[in-house]
Protein backbone atom coordinates (compact mmCIF):
# COMPACT_ATOMS: atom_id res chain seq x y z
CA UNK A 1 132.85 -51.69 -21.39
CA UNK A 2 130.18 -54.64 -20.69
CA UNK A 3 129.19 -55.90 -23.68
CA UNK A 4 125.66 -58.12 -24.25
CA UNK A 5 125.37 -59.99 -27.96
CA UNK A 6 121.42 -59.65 -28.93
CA UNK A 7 120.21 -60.97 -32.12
CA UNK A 8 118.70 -58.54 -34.53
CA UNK A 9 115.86 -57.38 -35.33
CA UNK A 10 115.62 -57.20 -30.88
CA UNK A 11 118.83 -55.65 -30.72
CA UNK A 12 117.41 -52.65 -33.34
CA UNK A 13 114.19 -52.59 -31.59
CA UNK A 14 115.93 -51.75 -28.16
CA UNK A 15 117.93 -49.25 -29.88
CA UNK A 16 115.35 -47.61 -32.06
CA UNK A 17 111.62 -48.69 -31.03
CA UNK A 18 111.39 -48.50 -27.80
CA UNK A 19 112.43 -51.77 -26.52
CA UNK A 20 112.29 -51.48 -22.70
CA UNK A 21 112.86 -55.02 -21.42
CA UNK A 22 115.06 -57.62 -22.79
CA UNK A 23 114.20 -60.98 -21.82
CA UNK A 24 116.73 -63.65 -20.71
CA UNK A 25 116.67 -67.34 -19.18
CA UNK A 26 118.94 -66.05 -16.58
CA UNK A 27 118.50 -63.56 -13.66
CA UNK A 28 121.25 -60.91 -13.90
CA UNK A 29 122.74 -58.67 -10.64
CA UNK A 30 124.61 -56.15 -13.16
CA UNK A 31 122.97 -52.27 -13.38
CA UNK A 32 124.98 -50.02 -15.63
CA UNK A 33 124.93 -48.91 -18.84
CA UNK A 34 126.57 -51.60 -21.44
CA UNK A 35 126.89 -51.86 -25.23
CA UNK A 36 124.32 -53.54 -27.50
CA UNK A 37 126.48 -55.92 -29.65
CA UNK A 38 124.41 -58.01 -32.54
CA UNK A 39 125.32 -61.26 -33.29
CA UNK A 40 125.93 -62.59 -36.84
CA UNK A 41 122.74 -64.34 -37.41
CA UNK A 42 119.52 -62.37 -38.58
CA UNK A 43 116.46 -63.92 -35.83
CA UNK A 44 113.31 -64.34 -38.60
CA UNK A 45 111.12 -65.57 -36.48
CA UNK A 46 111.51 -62.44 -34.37
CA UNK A 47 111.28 -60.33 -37.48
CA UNK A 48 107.22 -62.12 -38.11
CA UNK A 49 106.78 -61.88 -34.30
CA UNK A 50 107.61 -58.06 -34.15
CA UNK A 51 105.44 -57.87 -37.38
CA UNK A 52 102.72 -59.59 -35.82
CA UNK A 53 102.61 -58.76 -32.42
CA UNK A 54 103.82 -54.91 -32.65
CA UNK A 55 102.66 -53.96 -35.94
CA UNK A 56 102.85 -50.00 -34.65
CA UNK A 57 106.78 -50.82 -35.25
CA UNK A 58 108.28 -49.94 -38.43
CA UNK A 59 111.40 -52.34 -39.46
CA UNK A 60 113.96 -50.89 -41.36
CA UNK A 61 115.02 -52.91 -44.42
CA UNK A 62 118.32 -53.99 -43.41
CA UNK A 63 119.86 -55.02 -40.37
CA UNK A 64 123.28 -54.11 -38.79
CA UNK A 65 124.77 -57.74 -38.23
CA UNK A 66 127.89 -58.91 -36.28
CA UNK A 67 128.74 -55.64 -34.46
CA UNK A 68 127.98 -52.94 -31.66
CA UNK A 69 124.90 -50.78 -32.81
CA UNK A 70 124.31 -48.72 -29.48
CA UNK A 71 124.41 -48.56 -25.61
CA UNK A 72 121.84 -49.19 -23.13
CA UNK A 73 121.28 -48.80 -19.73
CA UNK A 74 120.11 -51.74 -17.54
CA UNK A 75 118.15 -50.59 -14.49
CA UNK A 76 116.93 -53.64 -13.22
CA UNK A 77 115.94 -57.23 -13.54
CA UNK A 78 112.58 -58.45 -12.75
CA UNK A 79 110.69 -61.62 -12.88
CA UNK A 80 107.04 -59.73 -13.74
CA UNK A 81 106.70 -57.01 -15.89
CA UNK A 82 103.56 -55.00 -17.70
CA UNK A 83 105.77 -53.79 -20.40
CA UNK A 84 104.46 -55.05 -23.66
CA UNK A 85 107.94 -56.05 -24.43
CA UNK A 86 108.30 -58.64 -21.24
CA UNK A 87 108.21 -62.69 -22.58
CA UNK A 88 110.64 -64.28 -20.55
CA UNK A 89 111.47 -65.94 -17.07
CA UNK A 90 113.34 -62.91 -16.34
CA UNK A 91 113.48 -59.27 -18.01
CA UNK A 92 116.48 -56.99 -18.16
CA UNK A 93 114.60 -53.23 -16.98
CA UNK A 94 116.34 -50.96 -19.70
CA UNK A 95 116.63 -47.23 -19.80
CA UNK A 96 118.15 -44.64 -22.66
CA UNK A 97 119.25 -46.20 -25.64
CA UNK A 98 121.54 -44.66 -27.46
CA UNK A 99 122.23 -45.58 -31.22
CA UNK A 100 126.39 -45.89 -32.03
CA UNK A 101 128.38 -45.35 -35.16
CA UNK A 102 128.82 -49.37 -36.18
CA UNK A 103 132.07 -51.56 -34.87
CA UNK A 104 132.07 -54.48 -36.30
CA UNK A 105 133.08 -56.94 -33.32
CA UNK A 106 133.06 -60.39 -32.24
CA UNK A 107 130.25 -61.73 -29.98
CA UNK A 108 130.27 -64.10 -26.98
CA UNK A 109 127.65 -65.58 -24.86
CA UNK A 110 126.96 -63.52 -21.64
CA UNK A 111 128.41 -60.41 -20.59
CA UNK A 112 131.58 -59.87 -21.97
CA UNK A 113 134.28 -56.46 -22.58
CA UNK A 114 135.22 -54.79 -25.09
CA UNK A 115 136.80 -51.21 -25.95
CA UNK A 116 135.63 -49.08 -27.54
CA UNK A 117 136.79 -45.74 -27.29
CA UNK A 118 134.07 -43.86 -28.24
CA UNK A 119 131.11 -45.46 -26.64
CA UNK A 120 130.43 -43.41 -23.89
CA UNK A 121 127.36 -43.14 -21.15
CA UNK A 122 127.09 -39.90 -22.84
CA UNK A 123 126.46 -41.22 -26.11
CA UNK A 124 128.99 -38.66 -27.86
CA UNK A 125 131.66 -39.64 -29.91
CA UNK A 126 131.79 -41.75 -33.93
CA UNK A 127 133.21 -44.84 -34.59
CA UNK A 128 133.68 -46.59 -37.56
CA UNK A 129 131.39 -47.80 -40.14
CA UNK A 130 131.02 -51.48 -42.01
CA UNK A 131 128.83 -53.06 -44.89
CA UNK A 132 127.32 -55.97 -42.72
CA UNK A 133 123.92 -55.99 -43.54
CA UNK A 134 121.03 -57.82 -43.88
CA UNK A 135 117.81 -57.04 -45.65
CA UNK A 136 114.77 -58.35 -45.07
């Protein structure tokens, strides 16, 4: 399935807060629903900015690093947005999150596959669980 590596806490936030747009340097022709893989690396600056500049959202204490936490589906990309969530040259227009059982994988840059057999656009299924965590 296609596979996009976003650092945490952004990765959690499109998962879990409501996340609609995820911005990117790059303008993007794929629609479809893809997992949300995070990379290894906690983002702090984007733990202050979501502090500061979305204070309604409530951070968990730990974050799922190095692994797929969910599925997403992208919808569209745009170069304007009103979402409160748009910051870039270009935003990836996402629809129904869905929050996965943890699978620890490696990232790469760009889209990129992997399998996982129980990721589905349905959102049913369990995979497995790991300790990589990072608390805030």
């Amino acid at each position: 399935m296609k596979t996009l590596s976003i650092q945490q806490p952004w990765a959690w936030a499109i998962i879990h807060a409501g996340k609609n747009v995820e911005n990117r340097s790059w303008w993007i022709n794929f629609r479809g629903t893809i997992l949300v893989h995070t990379g290894k690396i906690l983002d702090e600056l984007g733990v202050e900015c979501i502090k500061t500049f979305y204070p309604e959202v409530k951070l968990p204490g730990s974050f799922m690093l190095g692994g797929i936490i969910g599925s997403v589906k992208i919808v569209d990309c745009v170069a304007e947005s009103k979402s409160k969530w748009f910051r870039g040259r270009f935003g990836l227009v996402l629809e129904n999150p869905i929050a996965l059982p943890f699978m620890p994988c490696r990232g790469q840059l760009g889209f990129f596959d992997v399998t996982y057999k129980d990721a589905r656009e349905d959102g049913e299924g369990t995979g497995s669980t790991s300790s990589n965590t990072q608390k805030l």
